[in-house]
PDB file of N, CA and C in Angstrom:
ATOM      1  N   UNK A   1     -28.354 -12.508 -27.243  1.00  0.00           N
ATOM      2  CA  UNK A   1     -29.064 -12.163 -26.054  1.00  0.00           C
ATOM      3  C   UNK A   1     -28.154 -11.600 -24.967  1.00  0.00           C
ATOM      4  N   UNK A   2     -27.275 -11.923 -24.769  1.00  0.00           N
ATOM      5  CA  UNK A   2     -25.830 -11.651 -23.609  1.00  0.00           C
ATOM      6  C   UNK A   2     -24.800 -11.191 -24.324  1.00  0.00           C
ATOM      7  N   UNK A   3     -25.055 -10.014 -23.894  1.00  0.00           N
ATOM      8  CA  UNK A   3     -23.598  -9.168 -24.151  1.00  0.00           C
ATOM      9  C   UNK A   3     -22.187 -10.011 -23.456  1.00  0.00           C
ATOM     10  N   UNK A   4     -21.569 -10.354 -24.528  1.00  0.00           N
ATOM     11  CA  UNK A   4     -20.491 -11.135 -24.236  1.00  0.00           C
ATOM     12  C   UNK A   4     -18.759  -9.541 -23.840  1.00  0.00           C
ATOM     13  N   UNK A   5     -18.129  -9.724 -22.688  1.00  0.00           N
ATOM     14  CA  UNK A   5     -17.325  -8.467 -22.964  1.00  0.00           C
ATOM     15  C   UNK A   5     -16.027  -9.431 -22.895  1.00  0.00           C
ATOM     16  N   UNK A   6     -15.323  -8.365 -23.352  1.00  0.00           N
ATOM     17  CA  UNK A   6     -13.578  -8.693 -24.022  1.00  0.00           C
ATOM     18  C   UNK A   6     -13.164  -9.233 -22.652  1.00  0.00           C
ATOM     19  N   UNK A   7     -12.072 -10.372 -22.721  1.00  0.00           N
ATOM     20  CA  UNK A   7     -11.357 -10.312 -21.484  1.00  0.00           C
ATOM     21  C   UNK A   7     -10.018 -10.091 -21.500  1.00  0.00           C
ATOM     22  N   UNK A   8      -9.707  -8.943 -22.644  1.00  0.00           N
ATOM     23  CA  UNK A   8      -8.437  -8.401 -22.632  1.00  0.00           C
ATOM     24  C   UNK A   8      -7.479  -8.176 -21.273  1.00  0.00           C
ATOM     25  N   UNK A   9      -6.586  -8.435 -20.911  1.00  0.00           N
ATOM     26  CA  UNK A   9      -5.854  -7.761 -20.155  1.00  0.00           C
ATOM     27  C   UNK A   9      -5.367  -6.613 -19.905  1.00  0.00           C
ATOM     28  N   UNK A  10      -4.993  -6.010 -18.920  1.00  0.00           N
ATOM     29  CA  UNK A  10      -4.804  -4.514 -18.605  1.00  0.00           C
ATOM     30  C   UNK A  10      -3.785  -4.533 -19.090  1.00  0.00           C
ATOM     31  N   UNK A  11      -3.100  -3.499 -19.528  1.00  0.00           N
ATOM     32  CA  UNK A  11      -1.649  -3.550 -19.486  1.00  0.00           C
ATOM     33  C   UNK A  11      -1.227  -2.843 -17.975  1.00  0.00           C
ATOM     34  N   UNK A  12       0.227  -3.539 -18.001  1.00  0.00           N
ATOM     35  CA  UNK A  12       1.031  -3.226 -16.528  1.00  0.00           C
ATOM     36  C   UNK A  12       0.558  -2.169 -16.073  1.00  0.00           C
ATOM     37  N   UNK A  13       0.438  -0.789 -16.532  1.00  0.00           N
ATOM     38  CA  UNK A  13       0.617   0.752 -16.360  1.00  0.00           C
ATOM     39  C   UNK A  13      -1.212   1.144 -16.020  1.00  0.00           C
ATOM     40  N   UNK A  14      -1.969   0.199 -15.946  1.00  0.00           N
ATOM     41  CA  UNK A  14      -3.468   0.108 -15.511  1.00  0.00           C
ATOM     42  C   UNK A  14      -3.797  -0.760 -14.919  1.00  0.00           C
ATOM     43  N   UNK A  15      -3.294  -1.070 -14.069  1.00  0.00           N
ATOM     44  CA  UNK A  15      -3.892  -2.820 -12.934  1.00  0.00           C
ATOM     45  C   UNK A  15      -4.314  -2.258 -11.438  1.00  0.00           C
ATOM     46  N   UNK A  16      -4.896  -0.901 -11.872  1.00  0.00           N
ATOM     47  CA  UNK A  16      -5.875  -0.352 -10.722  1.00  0.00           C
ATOM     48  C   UNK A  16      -5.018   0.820  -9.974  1.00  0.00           C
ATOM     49  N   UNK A  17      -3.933   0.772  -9.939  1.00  0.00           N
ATOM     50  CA  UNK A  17      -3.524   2.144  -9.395  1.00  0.00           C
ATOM     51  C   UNK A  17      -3.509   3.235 -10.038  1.00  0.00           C
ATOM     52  N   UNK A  18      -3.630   4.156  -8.786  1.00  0.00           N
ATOM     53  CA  UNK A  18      -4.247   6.060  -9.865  1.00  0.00           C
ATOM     54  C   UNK A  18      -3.216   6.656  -9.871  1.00  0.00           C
ATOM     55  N   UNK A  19      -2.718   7.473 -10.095  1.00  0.00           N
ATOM     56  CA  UNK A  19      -1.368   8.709 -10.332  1.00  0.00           C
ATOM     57  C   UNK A  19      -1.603   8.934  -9.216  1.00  0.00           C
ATOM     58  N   UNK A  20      -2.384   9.277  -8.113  1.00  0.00           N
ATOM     59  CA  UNK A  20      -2.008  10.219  -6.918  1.00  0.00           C
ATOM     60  C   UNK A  20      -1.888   9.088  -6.365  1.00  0.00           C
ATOM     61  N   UNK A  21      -1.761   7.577  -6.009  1.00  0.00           N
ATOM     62  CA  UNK A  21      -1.723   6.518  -5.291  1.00  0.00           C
ATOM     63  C   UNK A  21      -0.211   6.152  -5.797  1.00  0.00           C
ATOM     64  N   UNK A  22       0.232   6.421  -7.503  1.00  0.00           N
ATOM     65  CA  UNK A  22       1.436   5.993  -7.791  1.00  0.00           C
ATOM     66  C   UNK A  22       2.361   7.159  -7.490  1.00  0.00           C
ATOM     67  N   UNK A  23       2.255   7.714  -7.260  1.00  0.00           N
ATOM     68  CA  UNK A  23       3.183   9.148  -6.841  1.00  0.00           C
ATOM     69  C   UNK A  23       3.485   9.224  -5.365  1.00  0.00           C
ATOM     70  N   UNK A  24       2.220   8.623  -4.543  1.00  0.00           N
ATOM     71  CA  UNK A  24       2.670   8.293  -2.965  1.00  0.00           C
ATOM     72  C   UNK A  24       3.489   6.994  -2.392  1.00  0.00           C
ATOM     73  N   UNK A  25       3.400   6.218  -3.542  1.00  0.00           N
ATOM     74  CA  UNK A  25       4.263   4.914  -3.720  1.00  0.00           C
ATOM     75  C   UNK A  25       5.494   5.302  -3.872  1.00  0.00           C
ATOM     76  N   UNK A  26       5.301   5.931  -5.598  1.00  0.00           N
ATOM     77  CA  UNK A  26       7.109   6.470  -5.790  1.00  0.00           C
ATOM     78  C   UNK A  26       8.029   7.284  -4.720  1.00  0.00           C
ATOM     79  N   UNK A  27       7.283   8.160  -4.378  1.00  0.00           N
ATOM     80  CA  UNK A  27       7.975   8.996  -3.473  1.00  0.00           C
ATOM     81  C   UNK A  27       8.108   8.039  -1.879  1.00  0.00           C
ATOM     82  N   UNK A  28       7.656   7.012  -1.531  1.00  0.00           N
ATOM     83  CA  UNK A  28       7.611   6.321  -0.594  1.00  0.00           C
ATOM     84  C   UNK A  28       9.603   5.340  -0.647  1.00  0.00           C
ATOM     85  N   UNK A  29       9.097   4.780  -2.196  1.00  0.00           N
ATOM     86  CA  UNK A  29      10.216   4.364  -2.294  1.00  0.00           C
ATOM     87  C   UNK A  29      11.397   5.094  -2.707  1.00  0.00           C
ATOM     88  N   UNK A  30      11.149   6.154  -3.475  1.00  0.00           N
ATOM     89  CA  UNK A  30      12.390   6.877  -3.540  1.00  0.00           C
ATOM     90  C   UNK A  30      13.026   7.315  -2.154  1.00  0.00           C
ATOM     91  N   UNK A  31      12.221   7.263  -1.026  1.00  0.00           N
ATOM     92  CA  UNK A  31      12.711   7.531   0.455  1.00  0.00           C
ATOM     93  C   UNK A  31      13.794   6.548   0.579  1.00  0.00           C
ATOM     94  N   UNK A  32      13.380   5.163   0.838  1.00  0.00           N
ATOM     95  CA  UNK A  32      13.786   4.238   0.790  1.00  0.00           C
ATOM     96  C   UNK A  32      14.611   3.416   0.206  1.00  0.00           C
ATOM     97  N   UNK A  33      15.060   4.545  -0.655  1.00  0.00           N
ATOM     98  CA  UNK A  33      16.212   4.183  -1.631  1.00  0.00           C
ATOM     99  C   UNK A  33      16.216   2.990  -2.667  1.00  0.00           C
ATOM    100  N   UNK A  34      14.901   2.674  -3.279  1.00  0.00           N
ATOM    101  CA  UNK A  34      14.703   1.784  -3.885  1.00  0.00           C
ATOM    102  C   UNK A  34      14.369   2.269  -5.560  1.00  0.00           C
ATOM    103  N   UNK A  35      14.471   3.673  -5.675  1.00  0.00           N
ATOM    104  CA  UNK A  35      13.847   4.211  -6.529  1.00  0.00           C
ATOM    105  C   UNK A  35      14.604   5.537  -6.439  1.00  0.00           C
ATOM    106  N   UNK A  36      14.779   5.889  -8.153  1.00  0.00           N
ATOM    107  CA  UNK A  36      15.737   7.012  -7.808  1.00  0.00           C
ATOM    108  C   UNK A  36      14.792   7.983  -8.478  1.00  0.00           C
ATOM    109  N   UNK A  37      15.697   9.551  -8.711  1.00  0.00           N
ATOM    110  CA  UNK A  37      14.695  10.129  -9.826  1.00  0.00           C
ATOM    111  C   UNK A  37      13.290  11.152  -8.466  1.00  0.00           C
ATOM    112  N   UNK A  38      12.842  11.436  -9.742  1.00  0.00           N
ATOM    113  CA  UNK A  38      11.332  12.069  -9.032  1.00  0.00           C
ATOM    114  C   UNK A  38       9.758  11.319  -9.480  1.00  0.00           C
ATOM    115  N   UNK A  39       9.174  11.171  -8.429  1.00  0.00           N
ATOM    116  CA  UNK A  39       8.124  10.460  -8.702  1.00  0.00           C
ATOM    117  C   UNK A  39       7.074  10.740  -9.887  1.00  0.00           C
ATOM    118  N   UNK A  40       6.668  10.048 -10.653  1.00  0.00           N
ATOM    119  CA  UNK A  40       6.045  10.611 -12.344  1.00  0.00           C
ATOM    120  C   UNK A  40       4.903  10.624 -12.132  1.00  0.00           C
ATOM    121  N   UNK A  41       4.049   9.463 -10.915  1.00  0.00           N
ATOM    122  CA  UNK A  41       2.598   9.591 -10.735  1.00  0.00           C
ATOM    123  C   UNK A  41       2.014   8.393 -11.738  1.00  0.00           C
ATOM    124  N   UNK A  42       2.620   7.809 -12.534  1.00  0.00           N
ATOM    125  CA  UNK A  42       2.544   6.754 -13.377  1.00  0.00           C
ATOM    126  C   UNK A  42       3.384   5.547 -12.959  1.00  0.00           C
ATOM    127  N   UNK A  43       2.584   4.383 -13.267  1.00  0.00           N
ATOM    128  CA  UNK A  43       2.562   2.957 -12.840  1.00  0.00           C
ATOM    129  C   UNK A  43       3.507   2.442 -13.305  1.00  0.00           C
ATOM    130  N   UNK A  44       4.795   2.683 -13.607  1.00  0.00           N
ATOM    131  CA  UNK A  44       5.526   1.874 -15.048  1.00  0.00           C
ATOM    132  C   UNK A  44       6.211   0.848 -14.418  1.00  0.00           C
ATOM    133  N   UNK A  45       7.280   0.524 -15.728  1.00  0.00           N
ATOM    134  CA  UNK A  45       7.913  -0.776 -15.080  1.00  0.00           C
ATOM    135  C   UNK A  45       9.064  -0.945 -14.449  1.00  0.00           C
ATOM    136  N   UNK A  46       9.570   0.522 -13.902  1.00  0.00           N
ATOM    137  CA  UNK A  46      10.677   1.489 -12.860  1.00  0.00           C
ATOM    138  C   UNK A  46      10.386   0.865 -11.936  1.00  0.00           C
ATOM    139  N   UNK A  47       8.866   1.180 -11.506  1.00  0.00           N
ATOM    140  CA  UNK A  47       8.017   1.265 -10.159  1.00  0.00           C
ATOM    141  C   UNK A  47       8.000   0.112 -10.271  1.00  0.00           C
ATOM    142  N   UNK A  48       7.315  -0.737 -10.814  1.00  0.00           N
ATOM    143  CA  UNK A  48       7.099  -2.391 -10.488  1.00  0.00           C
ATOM    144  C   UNK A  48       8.346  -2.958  -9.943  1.00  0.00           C
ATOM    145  N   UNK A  49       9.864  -2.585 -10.887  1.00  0.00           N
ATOM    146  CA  UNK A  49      10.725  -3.183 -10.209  1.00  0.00           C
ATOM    147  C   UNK A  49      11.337  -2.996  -8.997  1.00  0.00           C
ATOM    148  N   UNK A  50      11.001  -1.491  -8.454  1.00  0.00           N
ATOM    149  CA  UNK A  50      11.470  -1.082  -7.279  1.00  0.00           C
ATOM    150  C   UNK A  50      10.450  -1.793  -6.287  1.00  0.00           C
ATOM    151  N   UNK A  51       9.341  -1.880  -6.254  1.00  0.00           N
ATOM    152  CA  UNK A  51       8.242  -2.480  -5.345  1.00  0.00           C
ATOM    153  C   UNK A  51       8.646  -4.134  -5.361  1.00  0.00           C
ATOM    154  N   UNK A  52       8.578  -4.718  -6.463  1.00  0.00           N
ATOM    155  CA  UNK A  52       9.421  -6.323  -6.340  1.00  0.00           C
ATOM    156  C   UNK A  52      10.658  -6.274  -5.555  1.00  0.00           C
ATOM    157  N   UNK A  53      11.791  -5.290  -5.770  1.00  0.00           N
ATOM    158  CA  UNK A  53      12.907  -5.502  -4.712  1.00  0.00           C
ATOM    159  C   UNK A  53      12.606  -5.046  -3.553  1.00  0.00           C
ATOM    160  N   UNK A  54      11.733  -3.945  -2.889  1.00  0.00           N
ATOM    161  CA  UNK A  54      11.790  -3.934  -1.885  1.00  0.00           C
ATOM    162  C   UNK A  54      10.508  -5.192  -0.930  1.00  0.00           C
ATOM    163  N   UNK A  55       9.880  -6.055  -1.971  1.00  0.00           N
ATOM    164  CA  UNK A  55       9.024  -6.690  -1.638  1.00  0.00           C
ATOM    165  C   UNK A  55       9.880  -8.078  -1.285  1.00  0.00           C
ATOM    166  N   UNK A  56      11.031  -8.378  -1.858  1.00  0.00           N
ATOM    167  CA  UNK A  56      11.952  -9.488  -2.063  1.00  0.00           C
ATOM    168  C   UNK A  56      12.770  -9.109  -0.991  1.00  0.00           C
ATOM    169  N   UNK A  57      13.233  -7.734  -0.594  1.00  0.00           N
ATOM    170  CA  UNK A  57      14.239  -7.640   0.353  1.00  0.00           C
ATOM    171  C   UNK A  57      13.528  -7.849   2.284  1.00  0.00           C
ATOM    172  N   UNK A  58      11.960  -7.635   1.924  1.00  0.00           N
ATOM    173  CA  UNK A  58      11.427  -7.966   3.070  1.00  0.00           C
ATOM    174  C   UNK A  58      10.725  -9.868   3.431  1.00  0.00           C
ATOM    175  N   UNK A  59      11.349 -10.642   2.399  1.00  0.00           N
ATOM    176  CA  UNK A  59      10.847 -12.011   2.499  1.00  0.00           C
ATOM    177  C   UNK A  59       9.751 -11.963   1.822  1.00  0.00           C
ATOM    178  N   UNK A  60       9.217 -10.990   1.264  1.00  0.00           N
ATOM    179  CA  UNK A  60       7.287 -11.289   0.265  1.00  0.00           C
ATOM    180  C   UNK A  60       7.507 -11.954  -0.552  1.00  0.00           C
ATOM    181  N   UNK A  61       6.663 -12.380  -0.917  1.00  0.00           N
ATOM    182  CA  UNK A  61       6.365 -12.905  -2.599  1.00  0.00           C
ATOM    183  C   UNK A  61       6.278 -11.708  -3.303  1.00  0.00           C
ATOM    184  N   UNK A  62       7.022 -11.658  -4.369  1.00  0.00           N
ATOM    185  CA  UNK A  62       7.068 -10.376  -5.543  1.00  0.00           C
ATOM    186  C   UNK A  62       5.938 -10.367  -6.230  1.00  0.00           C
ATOM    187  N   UNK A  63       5.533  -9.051  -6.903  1.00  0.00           N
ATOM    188  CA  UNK A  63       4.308  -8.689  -7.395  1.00  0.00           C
ATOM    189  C   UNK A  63       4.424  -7.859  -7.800  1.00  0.00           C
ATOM    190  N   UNK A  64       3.576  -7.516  -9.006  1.00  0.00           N
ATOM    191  CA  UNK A  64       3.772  -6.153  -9.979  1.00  0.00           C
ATOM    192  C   UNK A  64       3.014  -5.234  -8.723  1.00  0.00           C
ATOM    193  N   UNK A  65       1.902  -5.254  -8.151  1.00  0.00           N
ATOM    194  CA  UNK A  65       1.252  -4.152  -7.425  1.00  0.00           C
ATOM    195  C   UNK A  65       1.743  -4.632  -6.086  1.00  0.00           C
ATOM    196  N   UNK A  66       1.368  -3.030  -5.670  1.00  0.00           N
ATOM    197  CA  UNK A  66       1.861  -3.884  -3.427  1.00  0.00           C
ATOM    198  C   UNK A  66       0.732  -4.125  -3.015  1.00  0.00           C
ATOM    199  N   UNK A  67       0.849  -5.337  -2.163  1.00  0.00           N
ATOM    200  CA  UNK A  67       0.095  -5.390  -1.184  1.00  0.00           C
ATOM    201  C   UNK A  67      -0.233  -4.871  -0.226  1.00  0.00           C
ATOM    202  N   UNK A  68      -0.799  -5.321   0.899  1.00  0.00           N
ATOM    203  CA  UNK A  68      -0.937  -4.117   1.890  1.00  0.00           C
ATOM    204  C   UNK A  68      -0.332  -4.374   2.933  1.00  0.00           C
ATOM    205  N   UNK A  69       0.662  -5.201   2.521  1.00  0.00           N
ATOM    206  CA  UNK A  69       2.105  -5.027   3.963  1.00  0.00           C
ATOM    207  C   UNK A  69       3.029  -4.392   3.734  1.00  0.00           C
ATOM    208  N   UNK A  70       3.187  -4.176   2.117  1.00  0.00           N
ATOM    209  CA  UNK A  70       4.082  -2.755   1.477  1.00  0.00           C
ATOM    210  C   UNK A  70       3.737  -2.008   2.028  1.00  0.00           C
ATOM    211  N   UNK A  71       2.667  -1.255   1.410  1.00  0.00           N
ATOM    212  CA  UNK A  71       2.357  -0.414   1.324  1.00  0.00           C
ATOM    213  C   UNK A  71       2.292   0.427   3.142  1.00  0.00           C
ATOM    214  N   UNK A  72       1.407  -0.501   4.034  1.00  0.00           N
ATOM    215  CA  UNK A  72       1.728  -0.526   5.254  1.00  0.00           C
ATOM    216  C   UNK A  72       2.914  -0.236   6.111  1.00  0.00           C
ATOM    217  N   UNK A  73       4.186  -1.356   5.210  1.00  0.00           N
ATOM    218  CA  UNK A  73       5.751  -0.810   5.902  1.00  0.00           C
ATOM    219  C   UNK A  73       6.137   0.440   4.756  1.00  0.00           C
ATOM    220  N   UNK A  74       5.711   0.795   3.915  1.00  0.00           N
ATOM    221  CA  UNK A  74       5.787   2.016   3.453  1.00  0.00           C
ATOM    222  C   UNK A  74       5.351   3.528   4.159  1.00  0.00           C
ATOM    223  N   UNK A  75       4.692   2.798   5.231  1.00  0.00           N
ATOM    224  CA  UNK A  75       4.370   4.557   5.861  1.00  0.00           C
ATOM    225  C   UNK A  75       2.695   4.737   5.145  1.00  0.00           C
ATOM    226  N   UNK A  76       2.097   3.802   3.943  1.00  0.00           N
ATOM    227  CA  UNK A  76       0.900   4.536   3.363  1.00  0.00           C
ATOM    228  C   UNK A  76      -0.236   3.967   3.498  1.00  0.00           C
ATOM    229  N   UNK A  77      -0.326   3.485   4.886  1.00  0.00           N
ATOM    230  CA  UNK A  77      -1.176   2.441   5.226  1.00  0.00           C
ATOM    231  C   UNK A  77      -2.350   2.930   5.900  1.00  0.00           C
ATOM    232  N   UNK A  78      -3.560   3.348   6.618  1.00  0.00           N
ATOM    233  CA  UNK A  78      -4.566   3.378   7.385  1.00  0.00           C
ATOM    234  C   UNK A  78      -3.697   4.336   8.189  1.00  0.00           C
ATOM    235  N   UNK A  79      -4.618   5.698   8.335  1.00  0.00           N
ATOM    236  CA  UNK A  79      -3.684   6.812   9.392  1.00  0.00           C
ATOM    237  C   UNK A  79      -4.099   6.227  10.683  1.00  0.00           C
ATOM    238  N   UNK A  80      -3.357   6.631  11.479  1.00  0.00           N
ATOM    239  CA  UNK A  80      -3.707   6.192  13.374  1.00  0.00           C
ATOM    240  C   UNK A  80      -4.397   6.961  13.392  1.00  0.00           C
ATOM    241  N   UNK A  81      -4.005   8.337  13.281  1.00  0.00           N
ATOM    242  CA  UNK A  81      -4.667   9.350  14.202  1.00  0.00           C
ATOM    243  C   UNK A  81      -5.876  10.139  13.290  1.00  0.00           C
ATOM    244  N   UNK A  82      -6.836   9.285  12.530  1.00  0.00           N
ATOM    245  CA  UNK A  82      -7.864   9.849  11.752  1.00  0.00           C
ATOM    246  C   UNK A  82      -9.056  10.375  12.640  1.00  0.00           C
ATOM    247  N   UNK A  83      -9.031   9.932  13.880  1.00  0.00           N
ATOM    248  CA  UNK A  83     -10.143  10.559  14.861  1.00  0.00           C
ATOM    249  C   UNK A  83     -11.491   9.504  14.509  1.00  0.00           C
ATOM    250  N   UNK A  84     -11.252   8.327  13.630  1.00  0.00           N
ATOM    251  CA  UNK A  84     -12.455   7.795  13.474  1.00  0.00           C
ATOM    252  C   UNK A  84     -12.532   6.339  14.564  1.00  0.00           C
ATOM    253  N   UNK A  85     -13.245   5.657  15.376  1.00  0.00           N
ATOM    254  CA  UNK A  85     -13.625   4.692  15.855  1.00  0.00           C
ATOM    255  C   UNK A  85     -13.252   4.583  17.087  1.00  0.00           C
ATOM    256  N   UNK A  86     -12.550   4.385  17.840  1.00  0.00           N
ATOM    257  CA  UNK A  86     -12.599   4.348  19.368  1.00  0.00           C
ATOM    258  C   UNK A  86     -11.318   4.765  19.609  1.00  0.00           C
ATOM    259  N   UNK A  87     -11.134   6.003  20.873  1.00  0.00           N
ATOM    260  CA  UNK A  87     -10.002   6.352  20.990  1.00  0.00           C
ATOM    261  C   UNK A  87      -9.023   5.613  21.390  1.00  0.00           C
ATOM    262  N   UNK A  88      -7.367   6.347  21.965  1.00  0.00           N
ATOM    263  CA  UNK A  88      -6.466   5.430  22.269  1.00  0.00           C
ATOM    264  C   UNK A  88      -6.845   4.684  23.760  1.00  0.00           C
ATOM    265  N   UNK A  89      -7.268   6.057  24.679  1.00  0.00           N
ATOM    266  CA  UNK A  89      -8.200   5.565  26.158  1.00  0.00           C
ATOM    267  C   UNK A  89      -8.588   4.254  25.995  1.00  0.00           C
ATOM    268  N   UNK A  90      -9.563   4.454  25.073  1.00  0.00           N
ATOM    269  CA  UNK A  90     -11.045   3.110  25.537  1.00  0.00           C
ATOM    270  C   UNK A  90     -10.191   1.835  24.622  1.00  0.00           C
ATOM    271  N   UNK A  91      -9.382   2.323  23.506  1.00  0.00           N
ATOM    272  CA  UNK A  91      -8.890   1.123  22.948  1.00  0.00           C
ATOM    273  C   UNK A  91      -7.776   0.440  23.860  1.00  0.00           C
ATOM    274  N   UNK A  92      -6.976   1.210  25.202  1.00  0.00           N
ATOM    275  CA  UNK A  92      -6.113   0.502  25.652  1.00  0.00           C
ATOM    276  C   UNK A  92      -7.416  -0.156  27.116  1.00  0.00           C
ATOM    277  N   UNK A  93      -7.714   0.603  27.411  1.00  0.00           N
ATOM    278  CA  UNK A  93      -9.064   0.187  28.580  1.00  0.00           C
ATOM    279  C   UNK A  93      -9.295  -1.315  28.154  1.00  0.00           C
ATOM    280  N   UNK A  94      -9.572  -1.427  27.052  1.00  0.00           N
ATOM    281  CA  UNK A  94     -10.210  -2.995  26.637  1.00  0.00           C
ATOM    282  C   UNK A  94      -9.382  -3.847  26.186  1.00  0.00           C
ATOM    283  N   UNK A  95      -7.879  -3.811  26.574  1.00  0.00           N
ATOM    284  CA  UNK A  95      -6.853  -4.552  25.786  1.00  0.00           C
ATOM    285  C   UNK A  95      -6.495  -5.511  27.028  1.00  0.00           C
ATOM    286  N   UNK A  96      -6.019  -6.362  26.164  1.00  0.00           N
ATOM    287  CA  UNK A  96      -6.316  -7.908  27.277  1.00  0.00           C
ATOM    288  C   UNK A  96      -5.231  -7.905  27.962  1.00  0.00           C
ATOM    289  N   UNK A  97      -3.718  -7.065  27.918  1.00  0.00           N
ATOM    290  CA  UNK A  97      -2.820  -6.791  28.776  1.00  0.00           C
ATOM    291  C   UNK A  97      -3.297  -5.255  29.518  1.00  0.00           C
ATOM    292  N   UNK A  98      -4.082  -5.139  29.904  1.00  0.00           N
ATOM    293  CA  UNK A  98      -4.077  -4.052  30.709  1.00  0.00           C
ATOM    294  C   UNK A  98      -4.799  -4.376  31.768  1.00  0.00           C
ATOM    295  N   UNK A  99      -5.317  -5.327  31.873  1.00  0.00           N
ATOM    296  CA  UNK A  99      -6.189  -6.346  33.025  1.00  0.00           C
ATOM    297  C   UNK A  99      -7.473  -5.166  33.353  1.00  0.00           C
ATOM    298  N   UNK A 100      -8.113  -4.622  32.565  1.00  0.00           N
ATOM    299  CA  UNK A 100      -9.322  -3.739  33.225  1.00  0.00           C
ATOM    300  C   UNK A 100     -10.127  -4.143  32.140  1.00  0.00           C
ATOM    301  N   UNK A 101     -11.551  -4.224  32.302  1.00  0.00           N
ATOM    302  CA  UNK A 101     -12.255  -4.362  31.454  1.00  0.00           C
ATOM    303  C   UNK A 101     -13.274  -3.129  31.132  1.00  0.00           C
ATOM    304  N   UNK A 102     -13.824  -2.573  30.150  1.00  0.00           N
ATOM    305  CA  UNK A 102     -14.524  -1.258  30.075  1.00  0.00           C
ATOM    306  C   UNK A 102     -15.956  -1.814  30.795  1.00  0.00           C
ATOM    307  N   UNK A 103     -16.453  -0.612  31.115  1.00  0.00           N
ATOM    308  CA  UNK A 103     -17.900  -0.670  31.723  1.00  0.00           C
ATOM    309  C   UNK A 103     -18.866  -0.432  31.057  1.00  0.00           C
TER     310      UNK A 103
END
């Protein structure tokens, strides 16, 4: 009656990151000197180890994928200046050190 599915594991090189997400990684860390070479766009186990040392050299807990404080002190985090949700104006207007409150 119930489709029962596999609970195989991914292998390393498929645990959700895409080539254009692993290529902005590699080249993130090859900046950073954690990673040498040119970025391949593939997940391997180069990349895992360069993301564990630079994840170890910032106090993280190591991990085959980054989190999003890597990725974040990587430069590849949420753009500022996407033009979406409230500008810099109204976002400093309402900030609790600026003593003004918006109207």
């Amino acid at each position: 009656m119930f489709n029962k599915r596999s609970k195989t594991a991914k292998p390393a090189a498929q645990r959700g990151i895409d080539d254009t997400r692993a290529s902005q990684i590699q080249e993130s860390l090859i900046k950073s000197g954690y990673l040498t070479g040119e970025a391949s766009g593939h997940w391997d186990a180069g990349t895992e180890a360069a993301m564990q040392k630079y994840q170890s050299d910032n106090g993280w807990q190591t991990k085959l994928i980054p989190d999003s404080r890597a990725i974040i002190k990587l430069g590849l985090g949420p753009a500022q200046d996407s033009g979406q949700g409230t500008s810099a104006a109204a976002t400093s207007a309402a900030s609790p050190t600026s003593g003004l409150m918006p109207k």
